[in-house]
C-alpha atoms as a PDB file:
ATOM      1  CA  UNK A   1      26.170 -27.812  51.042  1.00  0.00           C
ATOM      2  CA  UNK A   2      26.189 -30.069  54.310  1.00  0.00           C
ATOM      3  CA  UNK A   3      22.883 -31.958  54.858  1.00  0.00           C
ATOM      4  CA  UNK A   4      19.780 -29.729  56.516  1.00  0.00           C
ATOM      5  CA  UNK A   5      18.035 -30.813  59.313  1.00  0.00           C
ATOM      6  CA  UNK A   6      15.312 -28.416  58.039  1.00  0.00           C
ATOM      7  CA  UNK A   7      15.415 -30.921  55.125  1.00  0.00           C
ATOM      8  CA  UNK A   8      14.199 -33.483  57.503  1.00  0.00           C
ATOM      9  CA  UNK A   9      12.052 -30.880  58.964  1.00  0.00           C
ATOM     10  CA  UNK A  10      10.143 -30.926  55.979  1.00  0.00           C
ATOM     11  CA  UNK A  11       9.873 -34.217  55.452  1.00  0.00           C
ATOM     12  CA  UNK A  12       8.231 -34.928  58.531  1.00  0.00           C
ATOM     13  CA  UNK A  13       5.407 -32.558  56.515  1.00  0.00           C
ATOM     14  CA  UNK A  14       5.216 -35.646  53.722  1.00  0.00           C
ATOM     15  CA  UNK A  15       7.479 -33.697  51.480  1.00  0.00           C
ATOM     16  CA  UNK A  16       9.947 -35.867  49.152  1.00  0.00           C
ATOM     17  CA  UNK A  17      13.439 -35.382  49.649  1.00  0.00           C
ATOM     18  CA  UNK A  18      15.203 -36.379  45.990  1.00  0.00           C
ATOM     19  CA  UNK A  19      18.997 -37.727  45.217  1.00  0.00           C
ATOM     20  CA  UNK A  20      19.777 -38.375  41.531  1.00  0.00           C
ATOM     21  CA  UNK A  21      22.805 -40.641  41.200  1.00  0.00           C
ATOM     22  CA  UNK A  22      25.089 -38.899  38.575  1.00  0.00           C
ATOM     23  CA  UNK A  23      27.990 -40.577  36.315  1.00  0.00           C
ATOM     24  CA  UNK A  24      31.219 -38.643  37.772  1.00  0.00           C
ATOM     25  CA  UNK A  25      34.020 -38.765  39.991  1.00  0.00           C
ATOM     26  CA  UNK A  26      33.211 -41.744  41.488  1.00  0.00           C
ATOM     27  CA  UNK A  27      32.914 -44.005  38.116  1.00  0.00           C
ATOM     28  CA  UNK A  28      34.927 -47.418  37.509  1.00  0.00           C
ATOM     29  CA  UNK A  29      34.657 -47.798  34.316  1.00  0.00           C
ATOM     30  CA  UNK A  30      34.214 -44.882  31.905  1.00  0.00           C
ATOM     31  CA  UNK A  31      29.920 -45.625  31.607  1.00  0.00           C
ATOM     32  CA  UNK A  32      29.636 -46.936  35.256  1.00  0.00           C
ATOM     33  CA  UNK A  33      29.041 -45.796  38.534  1.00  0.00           C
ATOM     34  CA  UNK A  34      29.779 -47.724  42.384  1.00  0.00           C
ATOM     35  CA  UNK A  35      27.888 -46.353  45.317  1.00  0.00           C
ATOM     36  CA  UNK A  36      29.502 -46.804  48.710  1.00  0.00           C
ATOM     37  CA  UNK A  37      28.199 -50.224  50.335  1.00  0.00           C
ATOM     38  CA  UNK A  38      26.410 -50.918  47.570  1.00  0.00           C
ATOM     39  CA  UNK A  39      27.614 -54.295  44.623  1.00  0.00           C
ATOM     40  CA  UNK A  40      25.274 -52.949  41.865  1.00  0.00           C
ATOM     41  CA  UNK A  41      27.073 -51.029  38.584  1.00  0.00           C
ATOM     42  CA  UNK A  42      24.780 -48.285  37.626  1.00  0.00           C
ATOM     43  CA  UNK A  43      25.089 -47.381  33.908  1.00  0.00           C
ATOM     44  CA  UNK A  44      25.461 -43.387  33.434  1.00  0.00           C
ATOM     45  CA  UNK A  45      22.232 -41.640  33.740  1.00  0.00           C
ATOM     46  CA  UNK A  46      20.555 -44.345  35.496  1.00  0.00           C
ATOM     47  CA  UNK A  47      18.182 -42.780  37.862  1.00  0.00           C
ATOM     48  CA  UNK A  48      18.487 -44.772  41.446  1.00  0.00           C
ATOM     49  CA  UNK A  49      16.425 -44.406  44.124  1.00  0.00           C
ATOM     50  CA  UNK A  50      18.299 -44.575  47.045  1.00  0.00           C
ATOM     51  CA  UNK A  51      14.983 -45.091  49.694  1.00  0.00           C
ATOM     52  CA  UNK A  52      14.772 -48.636  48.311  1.00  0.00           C
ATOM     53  CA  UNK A  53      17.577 -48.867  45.739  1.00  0.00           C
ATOM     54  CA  UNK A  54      15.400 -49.967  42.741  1.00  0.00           C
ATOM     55  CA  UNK A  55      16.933 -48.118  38.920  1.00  0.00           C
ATOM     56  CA  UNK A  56      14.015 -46.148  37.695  1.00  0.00           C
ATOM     57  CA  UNK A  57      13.306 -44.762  34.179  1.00  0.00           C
ATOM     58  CA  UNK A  58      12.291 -40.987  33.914  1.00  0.00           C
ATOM     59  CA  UNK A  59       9.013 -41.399  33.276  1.00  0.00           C
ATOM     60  CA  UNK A  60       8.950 -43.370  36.100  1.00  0.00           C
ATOM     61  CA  UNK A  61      10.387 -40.275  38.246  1.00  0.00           C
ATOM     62  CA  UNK A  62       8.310 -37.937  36.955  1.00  0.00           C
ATOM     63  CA  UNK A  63       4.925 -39.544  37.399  1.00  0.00           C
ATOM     64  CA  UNK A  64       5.762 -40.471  41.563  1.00  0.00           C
ATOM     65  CA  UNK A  65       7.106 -36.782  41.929  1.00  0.00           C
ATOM     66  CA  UNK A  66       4.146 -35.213  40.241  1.00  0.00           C
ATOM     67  CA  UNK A  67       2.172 -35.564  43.520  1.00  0.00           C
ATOM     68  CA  UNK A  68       4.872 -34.180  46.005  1.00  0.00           C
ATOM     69  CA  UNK A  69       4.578 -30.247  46.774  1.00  0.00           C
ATOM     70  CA  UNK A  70       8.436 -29.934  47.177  1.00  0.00           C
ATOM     71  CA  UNK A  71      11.262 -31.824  45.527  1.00  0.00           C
ATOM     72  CA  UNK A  72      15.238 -30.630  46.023  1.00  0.00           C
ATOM     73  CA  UNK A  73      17.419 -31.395  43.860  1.00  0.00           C
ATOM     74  CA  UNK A  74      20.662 -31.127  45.165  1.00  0.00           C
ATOM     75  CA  UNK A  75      24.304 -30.022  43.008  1.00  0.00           C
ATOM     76  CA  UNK A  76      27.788 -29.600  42.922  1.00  0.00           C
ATOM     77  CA  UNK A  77      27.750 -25.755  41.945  1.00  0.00           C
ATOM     78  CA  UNK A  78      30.500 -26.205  39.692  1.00  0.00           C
ATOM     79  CA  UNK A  79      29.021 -29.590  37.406  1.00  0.00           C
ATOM     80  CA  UNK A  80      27.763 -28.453  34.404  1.00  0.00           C
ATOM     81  CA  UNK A  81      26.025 -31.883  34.803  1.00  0.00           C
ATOM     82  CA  UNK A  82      24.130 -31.594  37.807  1.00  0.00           C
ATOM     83  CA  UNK A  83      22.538 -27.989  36.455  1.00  0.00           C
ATOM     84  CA  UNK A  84      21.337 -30.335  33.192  1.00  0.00           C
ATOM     85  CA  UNK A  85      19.546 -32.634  35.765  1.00  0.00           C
ATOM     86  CA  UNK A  86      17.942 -29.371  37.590  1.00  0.00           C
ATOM     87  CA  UNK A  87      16.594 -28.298  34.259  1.00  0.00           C
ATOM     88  CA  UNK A  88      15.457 -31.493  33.009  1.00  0.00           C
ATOM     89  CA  UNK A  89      13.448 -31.788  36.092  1.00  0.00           C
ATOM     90  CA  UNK A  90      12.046 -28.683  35.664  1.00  0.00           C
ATOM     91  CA  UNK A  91      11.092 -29.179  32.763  1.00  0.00           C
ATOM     92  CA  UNK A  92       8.988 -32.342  32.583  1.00  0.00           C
ATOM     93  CA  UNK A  93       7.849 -30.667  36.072  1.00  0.00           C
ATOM     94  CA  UNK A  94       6.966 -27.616  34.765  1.00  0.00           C
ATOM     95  CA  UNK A  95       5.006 -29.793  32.081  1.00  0.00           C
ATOM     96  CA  UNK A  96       2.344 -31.555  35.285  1.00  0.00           C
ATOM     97  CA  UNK A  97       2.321 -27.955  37.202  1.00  0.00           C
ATOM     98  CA  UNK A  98       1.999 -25.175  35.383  1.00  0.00           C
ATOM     99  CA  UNK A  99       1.994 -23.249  38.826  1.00  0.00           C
ATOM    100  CA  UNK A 100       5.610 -24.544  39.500  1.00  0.00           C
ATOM    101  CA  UNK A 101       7.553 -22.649  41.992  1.00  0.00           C
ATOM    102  CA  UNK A 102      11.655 -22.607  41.840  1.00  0.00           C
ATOM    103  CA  UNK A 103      13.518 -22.101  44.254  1.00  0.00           C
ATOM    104  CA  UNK A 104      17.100 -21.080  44.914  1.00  0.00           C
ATOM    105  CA  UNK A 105      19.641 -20.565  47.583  1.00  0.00           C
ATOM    106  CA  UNK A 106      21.660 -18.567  44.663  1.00  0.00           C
ATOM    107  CA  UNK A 107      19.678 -15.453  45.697  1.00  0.00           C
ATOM    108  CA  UNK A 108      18.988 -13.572  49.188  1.00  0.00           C
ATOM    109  CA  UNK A 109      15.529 -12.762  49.981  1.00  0.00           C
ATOM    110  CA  UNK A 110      16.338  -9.043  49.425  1.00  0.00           C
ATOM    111  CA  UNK A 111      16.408  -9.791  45.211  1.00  0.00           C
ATOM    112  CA  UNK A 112      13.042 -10.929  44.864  1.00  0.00           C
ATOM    113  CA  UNK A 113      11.825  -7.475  43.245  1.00  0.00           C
ATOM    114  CA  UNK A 114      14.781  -8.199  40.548  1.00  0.00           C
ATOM    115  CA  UNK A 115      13.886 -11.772  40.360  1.00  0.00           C
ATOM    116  CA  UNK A 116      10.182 -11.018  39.431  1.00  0.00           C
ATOM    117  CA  UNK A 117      11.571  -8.358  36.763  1.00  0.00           C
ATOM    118  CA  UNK A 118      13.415 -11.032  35.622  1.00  0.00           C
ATOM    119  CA  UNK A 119      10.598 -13.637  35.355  1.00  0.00           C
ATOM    120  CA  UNK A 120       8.159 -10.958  33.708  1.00  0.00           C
ATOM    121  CA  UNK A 121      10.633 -10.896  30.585  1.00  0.00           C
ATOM    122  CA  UNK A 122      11.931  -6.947  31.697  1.00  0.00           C
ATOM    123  CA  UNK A 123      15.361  -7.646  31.935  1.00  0.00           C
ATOM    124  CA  UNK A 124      17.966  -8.797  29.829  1.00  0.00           C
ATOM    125  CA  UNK A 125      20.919 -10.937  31.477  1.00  0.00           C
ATOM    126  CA  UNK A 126      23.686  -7.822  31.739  1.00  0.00           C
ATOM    127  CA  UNK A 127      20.899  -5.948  34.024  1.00  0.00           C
ATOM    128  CA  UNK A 128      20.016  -9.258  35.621  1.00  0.00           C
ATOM    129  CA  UNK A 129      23.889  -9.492  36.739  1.00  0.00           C
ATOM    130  CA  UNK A 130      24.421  -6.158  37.830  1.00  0.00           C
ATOM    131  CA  UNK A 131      21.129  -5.813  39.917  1.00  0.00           C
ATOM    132  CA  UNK A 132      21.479  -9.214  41.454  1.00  0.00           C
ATOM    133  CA  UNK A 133      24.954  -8.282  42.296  1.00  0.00           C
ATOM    134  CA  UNK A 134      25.652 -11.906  41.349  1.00  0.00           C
ATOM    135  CA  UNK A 135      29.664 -11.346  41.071  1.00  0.00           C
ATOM    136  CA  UNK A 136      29.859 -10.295  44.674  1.00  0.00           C
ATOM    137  CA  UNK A 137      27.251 -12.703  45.772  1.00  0.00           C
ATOM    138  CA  UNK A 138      26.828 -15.754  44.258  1.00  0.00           C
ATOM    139  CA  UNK A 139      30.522 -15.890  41.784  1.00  0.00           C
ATOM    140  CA  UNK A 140      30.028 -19.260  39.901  1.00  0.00           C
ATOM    141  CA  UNK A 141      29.972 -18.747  36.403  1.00  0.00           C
ATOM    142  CA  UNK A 142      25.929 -17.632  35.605  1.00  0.00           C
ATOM    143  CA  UNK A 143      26.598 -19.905  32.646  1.00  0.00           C
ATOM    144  CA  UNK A 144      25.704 -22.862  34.660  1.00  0.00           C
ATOM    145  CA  UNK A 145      22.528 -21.383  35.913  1.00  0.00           C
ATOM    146  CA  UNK A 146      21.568 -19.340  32.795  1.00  0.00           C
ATOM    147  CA  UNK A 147      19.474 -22.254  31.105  1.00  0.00           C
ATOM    148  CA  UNK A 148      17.289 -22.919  33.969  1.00  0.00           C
ATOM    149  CA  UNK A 149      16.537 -18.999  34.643  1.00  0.00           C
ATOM    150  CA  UNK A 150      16.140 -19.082  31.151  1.00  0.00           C
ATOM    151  CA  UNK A 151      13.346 -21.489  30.911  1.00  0.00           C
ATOM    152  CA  UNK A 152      12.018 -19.739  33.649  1.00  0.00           C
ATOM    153  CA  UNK A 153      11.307 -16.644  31.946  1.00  0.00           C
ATOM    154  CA  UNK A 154      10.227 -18.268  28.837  1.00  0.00           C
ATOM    155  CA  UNK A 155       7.557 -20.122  31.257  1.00  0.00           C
ATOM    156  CA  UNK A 156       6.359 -17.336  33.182  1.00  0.00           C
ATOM    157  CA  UNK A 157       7.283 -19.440  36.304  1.00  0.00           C
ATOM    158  CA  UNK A 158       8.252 -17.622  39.160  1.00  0.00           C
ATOM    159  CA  UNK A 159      11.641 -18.021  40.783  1.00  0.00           C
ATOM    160  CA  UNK A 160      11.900 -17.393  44.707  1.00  0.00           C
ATOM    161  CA  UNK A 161      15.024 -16.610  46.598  1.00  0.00           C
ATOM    162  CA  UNK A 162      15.382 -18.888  49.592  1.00  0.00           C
ATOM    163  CA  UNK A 163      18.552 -17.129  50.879  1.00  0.00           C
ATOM    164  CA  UNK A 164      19.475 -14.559  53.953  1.00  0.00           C
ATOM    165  CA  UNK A 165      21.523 -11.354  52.711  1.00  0.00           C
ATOM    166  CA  UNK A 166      25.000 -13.151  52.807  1.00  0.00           C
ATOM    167  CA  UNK A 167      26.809 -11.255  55.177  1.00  0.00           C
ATOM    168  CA  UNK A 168      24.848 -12.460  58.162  1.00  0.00           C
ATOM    169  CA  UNK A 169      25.828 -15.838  58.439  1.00  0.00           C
ATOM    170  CA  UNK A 170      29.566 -14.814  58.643  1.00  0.00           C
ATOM    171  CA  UNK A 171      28.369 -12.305  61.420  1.00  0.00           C
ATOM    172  CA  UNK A 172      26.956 -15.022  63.391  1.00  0.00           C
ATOM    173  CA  UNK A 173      29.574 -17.076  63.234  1.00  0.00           C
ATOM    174  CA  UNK A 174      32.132 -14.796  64.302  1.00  0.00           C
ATOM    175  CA  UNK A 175      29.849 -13.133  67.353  1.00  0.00           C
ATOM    176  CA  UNK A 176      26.587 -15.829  67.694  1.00  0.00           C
ATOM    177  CA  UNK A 177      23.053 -14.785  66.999  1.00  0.00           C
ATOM    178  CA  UNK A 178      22.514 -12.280  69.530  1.00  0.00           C
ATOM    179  CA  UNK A 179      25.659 -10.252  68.406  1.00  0.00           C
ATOM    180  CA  UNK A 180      23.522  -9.142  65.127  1.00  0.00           C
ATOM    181  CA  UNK A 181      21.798  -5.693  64.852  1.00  0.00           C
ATOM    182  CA  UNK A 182      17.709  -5.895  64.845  1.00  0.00           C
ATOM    183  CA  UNK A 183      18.375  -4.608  60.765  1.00  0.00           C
ATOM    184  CA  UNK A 184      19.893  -8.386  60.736  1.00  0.00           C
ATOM    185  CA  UNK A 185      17.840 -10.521  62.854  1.00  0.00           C
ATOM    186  CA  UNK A 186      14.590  -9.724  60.474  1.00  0.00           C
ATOM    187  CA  UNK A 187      16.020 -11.846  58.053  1.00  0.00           C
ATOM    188  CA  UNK A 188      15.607 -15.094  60.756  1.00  0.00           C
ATOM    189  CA  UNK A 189      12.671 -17.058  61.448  1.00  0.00           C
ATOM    190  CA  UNK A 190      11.182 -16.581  64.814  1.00  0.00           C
ATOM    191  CA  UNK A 191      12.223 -20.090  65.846  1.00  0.00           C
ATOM    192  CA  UNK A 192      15.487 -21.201  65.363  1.00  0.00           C
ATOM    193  CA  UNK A 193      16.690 -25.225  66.314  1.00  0.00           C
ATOM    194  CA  UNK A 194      20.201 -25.546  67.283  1.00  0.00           C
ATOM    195  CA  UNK A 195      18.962 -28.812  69.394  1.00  0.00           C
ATOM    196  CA  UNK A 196      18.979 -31.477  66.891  1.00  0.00           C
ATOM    197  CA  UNK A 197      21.862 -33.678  68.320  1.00  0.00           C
ATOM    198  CA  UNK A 198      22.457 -36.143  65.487  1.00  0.00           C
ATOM    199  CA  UNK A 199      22.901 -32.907  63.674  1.00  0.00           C
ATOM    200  CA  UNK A 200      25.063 -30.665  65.753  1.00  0.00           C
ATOM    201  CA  UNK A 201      27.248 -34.214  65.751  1.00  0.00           C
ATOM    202  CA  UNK A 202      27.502 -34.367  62.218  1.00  0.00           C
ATOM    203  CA  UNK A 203      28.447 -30.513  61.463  1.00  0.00           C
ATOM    204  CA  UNK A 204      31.118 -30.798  64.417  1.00  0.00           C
ATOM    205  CA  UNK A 205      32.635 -33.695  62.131  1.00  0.00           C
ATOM    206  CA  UNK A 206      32.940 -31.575  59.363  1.00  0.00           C
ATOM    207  CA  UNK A 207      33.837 -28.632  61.554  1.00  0.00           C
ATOM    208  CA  UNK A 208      36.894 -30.704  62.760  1.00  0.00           C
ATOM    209  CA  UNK A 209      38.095 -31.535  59.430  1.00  0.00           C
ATOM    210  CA  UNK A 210      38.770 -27.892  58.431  1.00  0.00           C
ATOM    211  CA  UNK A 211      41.796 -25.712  59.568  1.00  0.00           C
ATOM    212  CA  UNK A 212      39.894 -23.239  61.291  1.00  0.00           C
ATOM    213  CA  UNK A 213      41.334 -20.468  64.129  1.00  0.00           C
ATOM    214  CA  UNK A 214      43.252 -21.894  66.729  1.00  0.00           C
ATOM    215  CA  UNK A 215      40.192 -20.586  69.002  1.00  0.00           C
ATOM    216  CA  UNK A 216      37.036 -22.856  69.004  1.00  0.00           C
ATOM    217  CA  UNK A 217      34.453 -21.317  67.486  1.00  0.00           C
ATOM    218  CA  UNK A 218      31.893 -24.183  66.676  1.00  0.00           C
ATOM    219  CA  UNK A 219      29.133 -22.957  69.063  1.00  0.00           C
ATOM    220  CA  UNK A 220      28.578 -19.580  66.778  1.00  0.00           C
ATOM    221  CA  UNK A 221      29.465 -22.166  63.793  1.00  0.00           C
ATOM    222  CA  UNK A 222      26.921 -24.209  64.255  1.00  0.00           C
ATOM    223  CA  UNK A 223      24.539 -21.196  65.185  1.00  0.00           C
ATOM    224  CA  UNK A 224      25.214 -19.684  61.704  1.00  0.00           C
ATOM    225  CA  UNK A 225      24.700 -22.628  59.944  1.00  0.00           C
ATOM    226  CA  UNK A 226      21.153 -23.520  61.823  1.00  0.00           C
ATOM    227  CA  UNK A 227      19.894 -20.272  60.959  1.00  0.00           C
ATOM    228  CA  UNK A 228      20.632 -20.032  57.377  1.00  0.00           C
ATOM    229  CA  UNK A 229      19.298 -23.705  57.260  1.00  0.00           C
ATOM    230  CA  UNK A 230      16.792 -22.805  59.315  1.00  0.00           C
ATOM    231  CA  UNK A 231      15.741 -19.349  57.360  1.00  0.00           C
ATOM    232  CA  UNK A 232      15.795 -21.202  54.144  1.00  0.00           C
ATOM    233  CA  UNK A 233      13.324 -23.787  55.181  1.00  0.00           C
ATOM    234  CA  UNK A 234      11.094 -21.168  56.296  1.00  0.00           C
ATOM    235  CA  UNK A 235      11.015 -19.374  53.071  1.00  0.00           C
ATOM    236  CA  UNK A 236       9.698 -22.540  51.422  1.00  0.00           C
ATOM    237  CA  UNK A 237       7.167 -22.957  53.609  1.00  0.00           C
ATOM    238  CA  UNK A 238       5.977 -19.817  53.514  1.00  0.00           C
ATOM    239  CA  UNK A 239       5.816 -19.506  49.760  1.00  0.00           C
ATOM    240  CA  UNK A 240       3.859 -23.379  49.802  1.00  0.00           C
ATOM    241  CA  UNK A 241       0.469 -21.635  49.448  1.00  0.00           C
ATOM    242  CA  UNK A 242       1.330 -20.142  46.101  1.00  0.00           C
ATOM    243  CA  UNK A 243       1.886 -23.092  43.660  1.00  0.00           C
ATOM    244  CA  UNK A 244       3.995 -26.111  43.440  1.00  0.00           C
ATOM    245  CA  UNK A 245       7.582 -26.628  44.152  1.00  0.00           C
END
C-alpha cells in the first residue's frame, strides 16, 4: 500500500505513526538486516525506531505506545512474518487497553454487521468466509489473518472495517469522482484532499512506473486513490470515541 497522506493527516492530531524493521528480503547476512543510508547491522527482530534510529526492546515499545490512541502497523499481505508482528502487538496492546479497537482495510464498511457476529463468538470461520465474501474481496490466504481475528474473538475486542465497498475505487479511476452514482458517493467523506502536492508527486512516480493504458489516466488515478485514503482515515476517526486503537 503506497504511503497515505491521511496518515500524516492524523499525525498532525498527535497520533503515532509505527514502522517495525523486519529480518527479510533485504538481509546481508542470514541474522542481519541493512537499511538504505543507514551503516548500522540490525540483528533479526530488532525493533528500530526509525524517528531517531535508536534499537529498542519490546517492552520498551510497548510502554511509549501505550499512551498513543492510534498505532498502524503496516505489512506485506503475503509475509507470514509481518501478520506475527500485527498480533504480537495486539496482544501486549490488548494487555494496557482492554477497550482496544482493530482496525482493517481487509474489510469494506458494508461487513461490519458480520464482523460484530464474528467478534460476539456467533460464527465459525466457514460462515465468516462466505458472509465476508472474502474470496472475491480480499483473496490472500485467511490463514495469514486467521490468528489475529482469532484473538479477537477470544478477547471480545471489536474489529472495525476501515474499507469502501471495493468496486468504487476502480469506478473512480476509470470515470473520476463525479462519474459515481449517489448509491456510491455515500461511502466518501464529505471532504476529500486531492491538493497535497508532495503527495500527488509521489503517486505520479509510482503511477509512471507501471504499464498502464496508452491514455493518461492519472488525474482519476490519483482521485481514486485520495478517496479510499481519504475514506479510510475518516473511518478511524470516527470510531476514536469508542476505545483505543
Amino acid at each position: 500500500m503506497t504511503p497515505s497522506k491521511p496518515a500524516a493527516q492524523l499525525r498532525d492530531w498527535g497520533l503515532l505513526l509505527l514502522f517495525l524493521m523486519l529480518a527479510g528480503g533485504c538481509t546481508l547476512t542470514p541474522n542481519t538486516l541493512a537499511i538504505r543510508n543507514n551503516p548500522t547491522r540490525l540483528m533479526e527482530n530488532t525493533i528500530y525506531k526509525t524517528d531517531d534510529g535508536t534499537v529498542v526492546t519490546p517492552a520498551q515499545l510497548f510502554a511509549e505506545l501505550g499512551p498513543e490512541r492510534v498505532i498502524y502497523v503496516g505489512e506485506s499481505h503475503t509475509n507470514p512474518a509481518h501478520h506475527a508482528i500485527q498480533l504480537q502487538v495486539i496482544q501486549a496492546l490488548a494487555r494496557q487497553t482492554p477497550d482496544l479497537i482493530i482496525g482493517m482495510e481487509m474489510f469494506d464498511v458494508t461487513y461490519q454487521p458480520v464482523l460484530d457476529r464474528w467478534c460476539a463468538g456467533q460464527l465459525d470461520v466457514p460462515t465468516f468466509l462466505k458472509q465476508t465474501h472474502w474470496a472475491v474481496n480480499w483473496r490472500y490466504d485467511f490463514a495469514l489473518y486467521r490468528d489475529i481475528l482469532e484473538f479477537a474473538k477470544e478477547n471480545r475486542l471489536r474489529v472495525v472495517a476501515l474499507n469502501i465497498p471495493f468496486h468504487i475505487p476502480a469506478k473512480i479511476r476509470i470515470g473520476g469522482i463525479n462519474s459515481l452514482t449517489e448509491a456510491d458517493r455515500r461511502y466518501l467523506p464529505q471532504t476529500i484532499d486531492t491538493g497535497n502536492t508532495a503527495h500527488r508527486n509521489y503517486l505520479k512516480t509510482i503511477y509512471d512506473l507501471h504499464a498502464f493504458a496508452a491514455e493518461d489516466h492519472f488525474a482519476t488515478f490519483y482521485e481514486a486513490q485520495c478517496a479510499w485514503e481519504d475514506a479510510m482515515a475518516d473511518a478511524v476517526a470516527q470510531h476514536l470515541g469508542e476505545g483505543r486503537w
